[in-house]
C-alpha atoms as a PDB file:
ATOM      1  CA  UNK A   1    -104.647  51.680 -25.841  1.00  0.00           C
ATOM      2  CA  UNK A   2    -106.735  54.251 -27.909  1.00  0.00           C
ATOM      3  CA  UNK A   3    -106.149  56.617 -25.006  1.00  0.00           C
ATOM      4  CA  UNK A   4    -102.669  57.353 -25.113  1.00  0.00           C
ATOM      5  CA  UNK A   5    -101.206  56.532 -28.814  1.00  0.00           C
ATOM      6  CA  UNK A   6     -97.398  56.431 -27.397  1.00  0.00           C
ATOM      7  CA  UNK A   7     -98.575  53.152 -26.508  1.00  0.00           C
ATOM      8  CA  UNK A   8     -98.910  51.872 -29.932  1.00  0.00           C
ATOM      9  CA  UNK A   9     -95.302  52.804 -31.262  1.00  0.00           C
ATOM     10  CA  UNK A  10     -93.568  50.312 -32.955  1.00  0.00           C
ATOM     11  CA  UNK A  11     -91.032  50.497 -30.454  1.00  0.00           C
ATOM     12  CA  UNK A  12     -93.499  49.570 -27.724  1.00  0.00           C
ATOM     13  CA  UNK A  13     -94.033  46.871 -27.163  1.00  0.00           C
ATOM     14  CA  UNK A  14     -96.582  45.008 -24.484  1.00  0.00           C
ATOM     15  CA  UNK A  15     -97.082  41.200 -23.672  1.00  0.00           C
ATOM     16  CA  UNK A  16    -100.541  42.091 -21.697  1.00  0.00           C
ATOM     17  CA  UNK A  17    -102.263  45.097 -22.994  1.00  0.00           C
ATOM     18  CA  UNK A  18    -105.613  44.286 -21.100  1.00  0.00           C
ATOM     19  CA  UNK A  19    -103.516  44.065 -17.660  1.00  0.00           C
ATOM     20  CA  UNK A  20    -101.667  47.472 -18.708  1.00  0.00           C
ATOM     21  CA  UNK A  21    -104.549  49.601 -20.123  1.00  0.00           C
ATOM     22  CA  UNK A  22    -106.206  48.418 -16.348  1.00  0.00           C
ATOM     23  CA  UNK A  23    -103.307  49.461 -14.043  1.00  0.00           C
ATOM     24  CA  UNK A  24    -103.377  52.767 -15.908  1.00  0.00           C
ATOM     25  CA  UNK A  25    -107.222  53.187 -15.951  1.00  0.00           C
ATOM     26  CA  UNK A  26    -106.893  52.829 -11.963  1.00  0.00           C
ATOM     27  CA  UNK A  27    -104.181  55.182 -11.939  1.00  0.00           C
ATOM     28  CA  UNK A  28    -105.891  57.431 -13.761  1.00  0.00           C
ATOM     29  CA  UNK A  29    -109.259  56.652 -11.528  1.00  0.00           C
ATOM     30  CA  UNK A  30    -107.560  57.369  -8.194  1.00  0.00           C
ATOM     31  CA  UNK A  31    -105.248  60.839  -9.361  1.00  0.00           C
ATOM     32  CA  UNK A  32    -102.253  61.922  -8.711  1.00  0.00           C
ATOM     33  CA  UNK A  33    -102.778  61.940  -5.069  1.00  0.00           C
ATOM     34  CA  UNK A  34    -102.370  57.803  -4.920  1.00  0.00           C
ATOM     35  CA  UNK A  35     -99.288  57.596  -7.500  1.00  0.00           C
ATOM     36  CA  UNK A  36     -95.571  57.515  -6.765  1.00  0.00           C
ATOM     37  CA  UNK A  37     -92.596  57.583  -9.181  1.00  0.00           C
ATOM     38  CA  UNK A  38     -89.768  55.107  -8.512  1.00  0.00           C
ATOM     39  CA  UNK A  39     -86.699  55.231 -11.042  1.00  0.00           C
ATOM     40  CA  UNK A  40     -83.309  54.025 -11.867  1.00  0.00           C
ATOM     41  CA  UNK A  41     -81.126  56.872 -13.387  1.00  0.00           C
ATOM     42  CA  UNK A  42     -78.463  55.629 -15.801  1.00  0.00           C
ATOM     43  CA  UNK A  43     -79.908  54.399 -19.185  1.00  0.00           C
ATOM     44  CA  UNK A  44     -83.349  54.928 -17.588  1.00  0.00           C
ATOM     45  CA  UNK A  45     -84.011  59.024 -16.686  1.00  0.00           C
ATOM     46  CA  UNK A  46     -80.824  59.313 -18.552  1.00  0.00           C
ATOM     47  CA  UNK A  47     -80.166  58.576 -22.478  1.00  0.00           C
ATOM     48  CA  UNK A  48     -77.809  55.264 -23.846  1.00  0.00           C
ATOM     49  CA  UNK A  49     -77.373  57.804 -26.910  1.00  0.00           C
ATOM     50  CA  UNK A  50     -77.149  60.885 -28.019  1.00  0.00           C
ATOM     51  CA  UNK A  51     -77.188  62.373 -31.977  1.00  0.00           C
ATOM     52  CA  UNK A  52     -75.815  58.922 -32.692  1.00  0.00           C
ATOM     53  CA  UNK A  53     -73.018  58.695 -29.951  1.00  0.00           C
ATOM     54  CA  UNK A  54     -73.163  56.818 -27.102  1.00  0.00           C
ATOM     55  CA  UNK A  55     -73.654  58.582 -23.226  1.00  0.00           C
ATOM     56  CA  UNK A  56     -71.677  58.683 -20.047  1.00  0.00           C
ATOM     57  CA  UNK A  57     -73.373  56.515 -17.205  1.00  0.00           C
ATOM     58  CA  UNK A  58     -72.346  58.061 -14.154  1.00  0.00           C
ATOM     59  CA  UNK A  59     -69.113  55.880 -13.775  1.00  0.00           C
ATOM     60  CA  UNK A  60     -67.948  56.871 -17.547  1.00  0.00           C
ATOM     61  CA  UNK A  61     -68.380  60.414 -16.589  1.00  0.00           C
ATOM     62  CA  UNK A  62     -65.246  60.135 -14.377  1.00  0.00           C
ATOM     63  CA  UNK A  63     -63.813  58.340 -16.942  1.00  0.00           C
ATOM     64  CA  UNK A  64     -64.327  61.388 -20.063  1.00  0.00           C
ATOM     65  CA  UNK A  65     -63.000  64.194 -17.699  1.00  0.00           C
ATOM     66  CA  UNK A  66     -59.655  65.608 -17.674  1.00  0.00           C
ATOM     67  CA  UNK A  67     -59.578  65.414 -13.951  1.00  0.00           C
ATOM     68  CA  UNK A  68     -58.699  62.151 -12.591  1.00  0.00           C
ATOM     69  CA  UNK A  69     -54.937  60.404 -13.859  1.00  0.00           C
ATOM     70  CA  UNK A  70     -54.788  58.507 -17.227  1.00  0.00           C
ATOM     71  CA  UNK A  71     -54.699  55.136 -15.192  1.00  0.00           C
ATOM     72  CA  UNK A  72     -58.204  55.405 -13.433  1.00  0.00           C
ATOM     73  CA  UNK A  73     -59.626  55.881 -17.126  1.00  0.00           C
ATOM     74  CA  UNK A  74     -57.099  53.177 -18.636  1.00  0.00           C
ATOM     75  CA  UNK A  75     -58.613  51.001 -15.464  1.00  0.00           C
ATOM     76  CA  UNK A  76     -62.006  51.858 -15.304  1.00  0.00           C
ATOM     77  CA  UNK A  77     -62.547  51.280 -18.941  1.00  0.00           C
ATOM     78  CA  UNK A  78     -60.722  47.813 -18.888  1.00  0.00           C
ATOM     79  CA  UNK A  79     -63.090  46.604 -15.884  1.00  0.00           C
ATOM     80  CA  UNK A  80     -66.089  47.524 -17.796  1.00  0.00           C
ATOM     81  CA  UNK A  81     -65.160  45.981 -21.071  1.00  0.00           C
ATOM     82  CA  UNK A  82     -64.598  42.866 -18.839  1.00  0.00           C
ATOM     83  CA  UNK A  83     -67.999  43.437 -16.591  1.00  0.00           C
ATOM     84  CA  UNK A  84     -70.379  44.491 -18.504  1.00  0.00           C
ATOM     85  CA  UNK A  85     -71.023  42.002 -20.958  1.00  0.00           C
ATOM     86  CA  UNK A  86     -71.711  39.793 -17.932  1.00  0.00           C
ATOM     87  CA  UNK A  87     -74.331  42.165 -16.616  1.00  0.00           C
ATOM     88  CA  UNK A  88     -75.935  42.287 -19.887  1.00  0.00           C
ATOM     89  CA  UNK A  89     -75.629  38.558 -20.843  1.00  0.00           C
ATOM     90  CA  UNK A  90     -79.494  37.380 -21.084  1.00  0.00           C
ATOM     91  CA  UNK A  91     -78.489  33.576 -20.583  1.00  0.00           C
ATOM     92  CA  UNK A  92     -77.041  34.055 -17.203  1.00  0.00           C
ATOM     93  CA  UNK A  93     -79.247  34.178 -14.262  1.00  0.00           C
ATOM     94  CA  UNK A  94     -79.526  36.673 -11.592  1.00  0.00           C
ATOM     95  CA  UNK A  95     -77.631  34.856  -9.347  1.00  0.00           C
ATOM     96  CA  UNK A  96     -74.973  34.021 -11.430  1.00  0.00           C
ATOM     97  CA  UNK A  97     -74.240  37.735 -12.340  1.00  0.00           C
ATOM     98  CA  UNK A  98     -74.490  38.934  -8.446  1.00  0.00           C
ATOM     99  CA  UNK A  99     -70.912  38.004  -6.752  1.00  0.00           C
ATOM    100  CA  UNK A 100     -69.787  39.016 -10.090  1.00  0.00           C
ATOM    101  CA  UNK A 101     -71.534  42.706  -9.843  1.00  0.00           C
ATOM    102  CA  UNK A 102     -69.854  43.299  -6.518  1.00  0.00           C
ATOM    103  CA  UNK A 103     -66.403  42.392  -7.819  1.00  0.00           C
ATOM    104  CA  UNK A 104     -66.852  44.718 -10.420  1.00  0.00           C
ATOM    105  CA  UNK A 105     -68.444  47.427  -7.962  1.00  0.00           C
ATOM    106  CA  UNK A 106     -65.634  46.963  -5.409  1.00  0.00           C
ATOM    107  CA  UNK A 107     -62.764  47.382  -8.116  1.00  0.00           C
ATOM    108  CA  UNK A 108     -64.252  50.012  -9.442  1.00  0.00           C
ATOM    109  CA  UNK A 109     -65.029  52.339  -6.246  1.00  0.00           C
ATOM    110  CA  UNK A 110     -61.147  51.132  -5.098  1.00  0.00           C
ATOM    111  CA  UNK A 111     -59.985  52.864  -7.517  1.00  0.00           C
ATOM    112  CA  UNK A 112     -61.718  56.314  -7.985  1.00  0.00           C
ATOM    113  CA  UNK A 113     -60.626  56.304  -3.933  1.00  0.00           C
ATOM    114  CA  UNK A 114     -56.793  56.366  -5.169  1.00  0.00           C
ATOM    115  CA  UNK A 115     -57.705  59.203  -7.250  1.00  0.00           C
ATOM    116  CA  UNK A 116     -57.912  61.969  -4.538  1.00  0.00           C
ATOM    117  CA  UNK A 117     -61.446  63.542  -6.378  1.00  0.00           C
ATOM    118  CA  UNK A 118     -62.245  66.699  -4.805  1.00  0.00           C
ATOM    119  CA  UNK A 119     -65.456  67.618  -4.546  1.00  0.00           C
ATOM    120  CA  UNK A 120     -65.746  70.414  -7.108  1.00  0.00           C
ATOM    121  CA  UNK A 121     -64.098  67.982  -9.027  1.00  0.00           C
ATOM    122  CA  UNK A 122     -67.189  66.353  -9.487  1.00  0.00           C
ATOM    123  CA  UNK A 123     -69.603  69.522 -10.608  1.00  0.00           C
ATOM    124  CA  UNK A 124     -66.609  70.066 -13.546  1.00  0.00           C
ATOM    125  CA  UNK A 125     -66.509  66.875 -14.616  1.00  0.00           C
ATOM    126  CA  UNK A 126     -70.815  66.837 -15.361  1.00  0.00           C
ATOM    127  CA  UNK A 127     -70.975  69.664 -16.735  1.00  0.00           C
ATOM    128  CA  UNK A 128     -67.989  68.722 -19.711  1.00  0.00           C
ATOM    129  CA  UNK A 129     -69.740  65.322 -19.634  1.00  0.00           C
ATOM    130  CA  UNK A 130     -71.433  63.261 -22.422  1.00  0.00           C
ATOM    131  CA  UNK A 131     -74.675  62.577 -19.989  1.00  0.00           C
ATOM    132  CA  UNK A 132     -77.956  63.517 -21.131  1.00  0.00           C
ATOM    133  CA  UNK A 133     -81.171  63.478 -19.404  1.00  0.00           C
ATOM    134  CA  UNK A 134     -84.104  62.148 -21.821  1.00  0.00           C
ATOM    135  CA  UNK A 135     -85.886  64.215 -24.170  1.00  0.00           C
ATOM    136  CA  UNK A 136     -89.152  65.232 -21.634  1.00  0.00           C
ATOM    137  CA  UNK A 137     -87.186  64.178 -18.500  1.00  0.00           C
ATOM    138  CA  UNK A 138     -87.164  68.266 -17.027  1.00  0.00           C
ATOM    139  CA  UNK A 139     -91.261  68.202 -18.189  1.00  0.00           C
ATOM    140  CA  UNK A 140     -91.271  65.166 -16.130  1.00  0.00           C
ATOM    141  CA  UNK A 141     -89.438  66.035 -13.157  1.00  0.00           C
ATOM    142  CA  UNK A 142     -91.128  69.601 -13.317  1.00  0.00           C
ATOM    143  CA  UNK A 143     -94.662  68.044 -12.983  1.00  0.00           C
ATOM    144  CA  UNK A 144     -94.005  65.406 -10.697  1.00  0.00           C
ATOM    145  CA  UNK A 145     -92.712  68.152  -8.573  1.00  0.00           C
ATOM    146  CA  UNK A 146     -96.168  70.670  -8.851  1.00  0.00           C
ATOM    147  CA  UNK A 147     -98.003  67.874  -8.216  1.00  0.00           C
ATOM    148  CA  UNK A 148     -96.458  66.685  -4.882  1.00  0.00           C
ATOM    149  CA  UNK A 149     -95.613  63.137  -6.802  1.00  0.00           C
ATOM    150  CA  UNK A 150     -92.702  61.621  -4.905  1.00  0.00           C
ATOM    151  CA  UNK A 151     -90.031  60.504  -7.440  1.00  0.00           C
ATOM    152  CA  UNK A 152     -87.106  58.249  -6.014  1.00  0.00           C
ATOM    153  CA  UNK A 153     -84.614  57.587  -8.092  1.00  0.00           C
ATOM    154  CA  UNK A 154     -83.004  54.642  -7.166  1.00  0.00           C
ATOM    155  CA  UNK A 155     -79.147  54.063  -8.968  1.00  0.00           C
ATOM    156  CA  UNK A 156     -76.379  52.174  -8.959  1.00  0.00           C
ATOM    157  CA  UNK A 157     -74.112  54.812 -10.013  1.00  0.00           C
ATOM    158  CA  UNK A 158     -73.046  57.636  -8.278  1.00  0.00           C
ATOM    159  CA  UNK A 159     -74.756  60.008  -6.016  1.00  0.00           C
ATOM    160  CA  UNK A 160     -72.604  62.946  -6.451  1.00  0.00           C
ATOM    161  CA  UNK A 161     -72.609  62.820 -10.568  1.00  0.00           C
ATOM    162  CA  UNK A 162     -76.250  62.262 -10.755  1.00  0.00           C
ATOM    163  CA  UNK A 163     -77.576  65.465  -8.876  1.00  0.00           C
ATOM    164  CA  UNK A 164     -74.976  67.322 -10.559  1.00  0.00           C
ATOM    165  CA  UNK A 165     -76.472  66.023 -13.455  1.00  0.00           C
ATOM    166  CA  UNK A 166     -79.772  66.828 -12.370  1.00  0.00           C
ATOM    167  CA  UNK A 167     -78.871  70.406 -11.223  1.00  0.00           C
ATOM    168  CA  UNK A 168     -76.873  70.785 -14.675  1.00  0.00           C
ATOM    169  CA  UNK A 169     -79.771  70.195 -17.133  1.00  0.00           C
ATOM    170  CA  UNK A 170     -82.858  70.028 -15.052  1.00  0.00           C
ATOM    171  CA  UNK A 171     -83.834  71.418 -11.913  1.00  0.00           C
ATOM    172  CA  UNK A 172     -83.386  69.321  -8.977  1.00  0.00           C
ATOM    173  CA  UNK A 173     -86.617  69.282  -7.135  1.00  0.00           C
ATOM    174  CA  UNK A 174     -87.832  68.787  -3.357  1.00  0.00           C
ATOM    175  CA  UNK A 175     -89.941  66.031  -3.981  1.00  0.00           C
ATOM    176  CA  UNK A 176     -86.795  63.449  -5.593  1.00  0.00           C
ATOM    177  CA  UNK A 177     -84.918  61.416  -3.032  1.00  0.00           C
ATOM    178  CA  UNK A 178     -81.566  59.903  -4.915  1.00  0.00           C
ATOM    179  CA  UNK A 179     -80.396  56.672  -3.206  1.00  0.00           C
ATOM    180  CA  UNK A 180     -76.843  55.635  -4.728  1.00  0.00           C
ATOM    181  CA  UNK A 181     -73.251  55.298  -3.433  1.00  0.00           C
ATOM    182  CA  UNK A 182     -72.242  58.696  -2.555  1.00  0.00           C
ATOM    183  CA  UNK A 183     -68.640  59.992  -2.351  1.00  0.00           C
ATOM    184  CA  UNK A 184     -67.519  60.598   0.763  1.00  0.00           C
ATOM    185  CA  UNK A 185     -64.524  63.627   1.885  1.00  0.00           C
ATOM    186  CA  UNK A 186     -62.549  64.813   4.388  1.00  0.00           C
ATOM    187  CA  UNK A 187     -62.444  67.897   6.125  1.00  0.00           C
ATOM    188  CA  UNK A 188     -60.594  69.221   3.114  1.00  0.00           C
ATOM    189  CA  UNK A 189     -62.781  68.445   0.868  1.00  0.00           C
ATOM    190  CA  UNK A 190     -60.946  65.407  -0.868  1.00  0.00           C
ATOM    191  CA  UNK A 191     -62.635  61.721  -1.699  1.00  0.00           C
ATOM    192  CA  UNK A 192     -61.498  59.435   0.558  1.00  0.00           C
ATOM    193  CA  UNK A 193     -63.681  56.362  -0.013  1.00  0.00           C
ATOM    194  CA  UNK A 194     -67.715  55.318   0.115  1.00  0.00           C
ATOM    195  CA  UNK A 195     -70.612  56.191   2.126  1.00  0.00           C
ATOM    196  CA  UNK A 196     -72.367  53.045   3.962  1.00  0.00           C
ATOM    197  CA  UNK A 197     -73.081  49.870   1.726  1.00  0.00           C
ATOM    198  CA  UNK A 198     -72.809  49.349  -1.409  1.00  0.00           C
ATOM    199  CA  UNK A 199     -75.379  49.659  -4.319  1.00  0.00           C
ATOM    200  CA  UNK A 200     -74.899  47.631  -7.228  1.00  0.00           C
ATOM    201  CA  UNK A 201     -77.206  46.907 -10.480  1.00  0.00           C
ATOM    202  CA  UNK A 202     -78.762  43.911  -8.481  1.00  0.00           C
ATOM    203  CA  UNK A 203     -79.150  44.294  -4.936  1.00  0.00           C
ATOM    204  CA  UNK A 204     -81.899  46.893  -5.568  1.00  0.00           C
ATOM    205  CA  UNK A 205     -83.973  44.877  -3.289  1.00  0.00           C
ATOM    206  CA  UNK A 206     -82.038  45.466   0.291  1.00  0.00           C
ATOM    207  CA  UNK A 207     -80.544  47.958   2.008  1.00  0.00           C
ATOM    208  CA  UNK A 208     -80.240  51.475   1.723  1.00  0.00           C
ATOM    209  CA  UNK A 209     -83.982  52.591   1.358  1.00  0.00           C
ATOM    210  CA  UNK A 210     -85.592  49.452   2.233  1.00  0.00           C
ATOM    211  CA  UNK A 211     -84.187  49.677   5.781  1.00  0.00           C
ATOM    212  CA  UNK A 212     -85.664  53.425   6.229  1.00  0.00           C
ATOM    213  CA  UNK A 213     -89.117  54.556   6.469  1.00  0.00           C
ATOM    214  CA  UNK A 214     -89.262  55.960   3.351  1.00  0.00           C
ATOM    215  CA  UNK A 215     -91.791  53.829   1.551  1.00  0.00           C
ATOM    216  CA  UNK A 216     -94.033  53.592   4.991  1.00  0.00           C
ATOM    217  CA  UNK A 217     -94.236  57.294   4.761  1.00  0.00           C
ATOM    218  CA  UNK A 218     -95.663  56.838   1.381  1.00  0.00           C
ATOM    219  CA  UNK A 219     -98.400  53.972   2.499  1.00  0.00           C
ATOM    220  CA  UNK A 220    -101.078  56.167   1.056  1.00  0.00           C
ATOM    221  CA  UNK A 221    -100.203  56.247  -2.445  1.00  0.00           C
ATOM    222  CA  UNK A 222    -100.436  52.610  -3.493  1.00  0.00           C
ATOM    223  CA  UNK A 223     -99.936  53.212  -7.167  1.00  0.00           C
ATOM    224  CA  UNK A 224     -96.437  53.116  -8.350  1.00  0.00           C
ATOM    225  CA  UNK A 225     -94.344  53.825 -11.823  1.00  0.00           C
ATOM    226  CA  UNK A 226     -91.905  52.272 -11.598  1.00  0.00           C
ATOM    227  CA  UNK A 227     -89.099  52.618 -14.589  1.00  0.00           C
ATOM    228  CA  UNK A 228     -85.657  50.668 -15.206  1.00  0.00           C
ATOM    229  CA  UNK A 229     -83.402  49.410 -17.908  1.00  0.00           C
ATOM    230  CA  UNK A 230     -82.226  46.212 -16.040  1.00  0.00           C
ATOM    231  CA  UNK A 231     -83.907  43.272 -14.129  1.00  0.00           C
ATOM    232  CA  UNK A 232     -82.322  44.537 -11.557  1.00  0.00           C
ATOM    233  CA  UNK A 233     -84.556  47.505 -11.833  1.00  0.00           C
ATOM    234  CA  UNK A 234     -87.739  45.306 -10.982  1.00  0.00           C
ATOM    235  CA  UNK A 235     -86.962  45.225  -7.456  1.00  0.00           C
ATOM    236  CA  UNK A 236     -86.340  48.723  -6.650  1.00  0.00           C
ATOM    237  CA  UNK A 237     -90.237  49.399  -4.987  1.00  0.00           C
ATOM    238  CA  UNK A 238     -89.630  45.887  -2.863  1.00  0.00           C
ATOM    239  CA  UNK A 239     -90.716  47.895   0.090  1.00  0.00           C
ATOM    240  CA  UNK A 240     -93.489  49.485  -0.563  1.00  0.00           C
ATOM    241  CA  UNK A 241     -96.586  49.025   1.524  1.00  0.00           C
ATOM    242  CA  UNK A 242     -99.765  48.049   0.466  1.00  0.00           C
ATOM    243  CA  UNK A 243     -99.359  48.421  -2.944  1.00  0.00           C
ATOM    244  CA  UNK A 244    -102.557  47.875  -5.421  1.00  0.00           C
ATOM    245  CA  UNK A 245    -101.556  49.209  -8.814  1.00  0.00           C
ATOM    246  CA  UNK A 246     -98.023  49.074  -9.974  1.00  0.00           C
ATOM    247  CA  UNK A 247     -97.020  49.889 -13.791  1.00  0.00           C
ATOM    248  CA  UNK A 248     -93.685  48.227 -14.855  1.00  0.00           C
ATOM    249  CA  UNK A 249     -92.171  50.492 -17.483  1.00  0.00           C
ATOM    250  CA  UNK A 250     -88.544  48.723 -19.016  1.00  0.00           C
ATOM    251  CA  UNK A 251     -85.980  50.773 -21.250  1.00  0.00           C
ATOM    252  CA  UNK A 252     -83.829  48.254 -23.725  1.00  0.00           C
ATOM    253  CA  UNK A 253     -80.996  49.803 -24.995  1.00  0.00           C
ATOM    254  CA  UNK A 254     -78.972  46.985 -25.983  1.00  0.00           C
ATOM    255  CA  UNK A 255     -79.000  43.230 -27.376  1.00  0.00           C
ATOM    256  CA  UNK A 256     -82.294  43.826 -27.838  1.00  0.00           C
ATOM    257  CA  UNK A 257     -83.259  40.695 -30.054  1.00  0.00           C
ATOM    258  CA  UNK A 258     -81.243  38.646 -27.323  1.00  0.00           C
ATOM    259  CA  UNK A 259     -83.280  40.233 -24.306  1.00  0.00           C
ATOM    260  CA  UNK A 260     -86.171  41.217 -25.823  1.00  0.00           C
ATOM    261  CA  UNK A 261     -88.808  38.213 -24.637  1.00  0.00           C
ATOM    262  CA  UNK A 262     -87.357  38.327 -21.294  1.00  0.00           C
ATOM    263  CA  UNK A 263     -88.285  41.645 -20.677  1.00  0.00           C
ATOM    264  CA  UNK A 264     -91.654  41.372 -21.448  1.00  0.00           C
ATOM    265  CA  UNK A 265     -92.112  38.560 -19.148  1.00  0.00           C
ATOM    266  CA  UNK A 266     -90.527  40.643 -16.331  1.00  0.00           C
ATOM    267  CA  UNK A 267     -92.156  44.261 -17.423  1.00  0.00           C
ATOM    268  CA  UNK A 268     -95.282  45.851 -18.349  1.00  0.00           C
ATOM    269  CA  UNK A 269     -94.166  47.957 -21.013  1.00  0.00           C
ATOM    270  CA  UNK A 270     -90.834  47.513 -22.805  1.00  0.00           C
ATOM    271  CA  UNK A 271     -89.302  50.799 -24.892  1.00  0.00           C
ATOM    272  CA  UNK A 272     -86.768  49.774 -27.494  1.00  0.00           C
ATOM    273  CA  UNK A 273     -83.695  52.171 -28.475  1.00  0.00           C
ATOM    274  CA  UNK A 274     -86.266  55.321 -27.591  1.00  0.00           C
ATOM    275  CA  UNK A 275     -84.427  58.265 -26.351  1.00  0.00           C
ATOM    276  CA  UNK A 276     -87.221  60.148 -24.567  1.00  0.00           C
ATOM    277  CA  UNK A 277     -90.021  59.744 -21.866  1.00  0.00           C
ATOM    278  CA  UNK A 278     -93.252  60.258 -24.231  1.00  0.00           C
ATOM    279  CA  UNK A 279     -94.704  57.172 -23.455  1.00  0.00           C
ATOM    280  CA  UNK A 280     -94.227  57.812 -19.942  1.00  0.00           C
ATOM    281  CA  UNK A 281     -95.195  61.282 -20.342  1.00  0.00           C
ATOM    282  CA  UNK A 282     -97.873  60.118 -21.736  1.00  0.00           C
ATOM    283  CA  UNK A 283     -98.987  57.926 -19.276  1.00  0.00           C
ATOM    284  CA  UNK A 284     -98.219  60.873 -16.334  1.00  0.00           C
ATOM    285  CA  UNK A 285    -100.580  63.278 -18.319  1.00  0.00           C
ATOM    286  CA  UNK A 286    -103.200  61.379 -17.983  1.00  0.00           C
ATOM    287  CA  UNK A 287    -103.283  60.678 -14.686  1.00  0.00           C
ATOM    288  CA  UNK A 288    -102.533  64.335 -13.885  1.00  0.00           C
ATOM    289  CA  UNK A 289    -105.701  65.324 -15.960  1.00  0.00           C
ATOM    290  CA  UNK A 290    -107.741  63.404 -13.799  1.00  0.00           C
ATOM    291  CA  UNK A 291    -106.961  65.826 -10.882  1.00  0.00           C
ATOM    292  CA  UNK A 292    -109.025  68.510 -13.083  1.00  0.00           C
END
C-alpha cells in the first residue's frame, strides 16, 4: 500500500491487502472511464459525528426540527431506541433483522404521513439540521462529476432530506442518481404518504434500481466503489453487469470491537470512527491521475 498512505492508518484496517492493492492497481490501469461510484448516504457520504456530537440521519432530521408536532419526535425517537439496536446487533443474522427492519420502516413512514409535512417543510428542516456531509465529500462529489463518474447513492433514508442535504452543503451534481423513499404531496403541496416500495437498510438488493436499466446503461464501466456502513450496504451494486473489479469500502461507526471481524470478512477496506473520505479520496485520485 506504499502508493496511497491513507491506507496504512491505524484506523484502516484490511483483511487482504494483496487482493485490495490489485483491484485498485486495475482501477487505476483502466481510468476513470471504466469506474463507477455506488454509495449509501447516512453514516456513509454523511458523518455519525460531528466536533464530538452525534449527526442527524435523515429520519432524525425530522425529528431535531421545530416543524413537525412534539409526538412524531416523542414517537420517532421511541421506535429507534427500540429498532436500532436490532439493526446493529452483530449476533443476529440478516434474516433475522429483515421482518424486523420493515416493521420499523412501516411505523416510522406511518407516522411522518400523520404529520401533514409540506414540502418546504423539508428544505427548513436541513438546513437547521445536525447533518453533515464528510470532510472531502464536496471534493468528491465535485470530481466524480468533471470526470463523468456516475455516483448512485443508494439510501434507506429519505429522498427529499438527502438532496436537500446535498444542495445545502455541496452541490448536487448531474451525474448522482439518489434512490430512497421519497415523500410524496398533493396538489397543495402537503405529504400525504410514500412513493412506490419501500427501501429499508436490507433489501438493498431488489427493487427500486435493480428493476430499471440503470446499471445496464453502465455495462461499460465494470469497476465499481462501492461504500456503506451496514451489511446491508454490500448488496447495493447486485445489478451490475459484467463486473471485473469491485472495491468494497465499509464505514464502522459503532460497536466497533463487537462488529469489527465481521466486517472485514464482508468488506475490502474497513474505516473505524473516521469522519472524512481521505482514504477514499485517496483511492479516487489515483485513478483520476491515470487519465493524465
Amino acid at each position: 500500500m506504499n502508493d496511497i498512505p491513507e491506507l496504512n492508518l491505524p484506523h484502516v484496517r484490511i483483511a487482504h491487502p494483496e487482493h485490495v492493492s490489485e483491484v485498485i492497481q486495475n482501477m487505476i490501469k483502466d481510468g476513470h472511464d471504466k469506474l463507477q461510484v455506488v454509495a449509501d448516504f447516512d453514516r456513509t457520504l454523511s458523518k455519525y459525528t460531528h466536533r464530538g456530537q452525534i449527526c442527524s440521519t435523515c429520519h432524525n432530521v425530522l425529528e431535531e426540527g421545530h416543524v413537525l408536532p412534539d409526538f412524531y419526535k416523542d414517537e420517532a425517537r421511541a421506535l429507534r431506541d427500540h429498532y436500532f439496536p436490532i439493526e446493529t446487533n452483530p449476533k443476529l443474522t440478516v434474516e433475522e433483522k429483515i421482518p424486523v427492519m420493515v416493521e420499523w420502516w412501516t411505523k416510522a413512514h406511518d407516522l411522518l404521513t400523520k404529520c401533514h409535512i409540506k414540502r418546504d417543510d423539508v428544505r427548513k428542516m436541513v438546513e437547521n439540521s445536525t447533518a453533515r456531509l464528510r470532510d472531502g465529500c464536496t471534493w468528491f462529489f465535485d470530481q466524480l462529476q468533471a470526470s463523468e463518474i456516475p455516483l448512485l447513492i443508494f439510501s434507506a433514508g429519505i429522498g427529499d432530506v438527502i438532496i436537500e442535504v446535498i444542495k445545502h452543503q455541496a452541490t448536487l451534481h448531474d451525474n448522482m442518481k439518489v434512490v430512497s423513499n421519497y415523500l410524496e404531496y398533493d396538489e397543495q403541496g402537503q405529504m400525504t404518504g410514500f412513493q412506490g416500495d419501500m427501501i429499508h437498510v436490507y433489501n438493498k438488493n431488489e427493487g427500486a434500481i435493480h428493476d430499471s436499466d440503470y446499471f445496464q446503461n453502465l455495462e461499460h464501466r465494470n469497476n465499481i466503489i462501492l461504500m456503506g456502513d451496514s451489511l446491508g450496504d454490500l448488496h447495493m451494486a447486485d445489478g451490475a453487469v459484467g463486473v471485473q473489479n469491485k472495491l468494497k469500502i465499509g464505514f464502522l461507526n459503532v460497536k466497533v470491537a463487537e462488529s469489527l471481524d465481521l466486517y472485514m470478512k464482508r468488506y475490502d477496506i474497513v474505516i473505524l470512527e473516521d469522519e472524512t473520505l481521505d482514504v477514499v479520496n485517496a483511492i479516487l485520485q489515483k485513478v483520476l491521475q491515470s487519465k493524465q
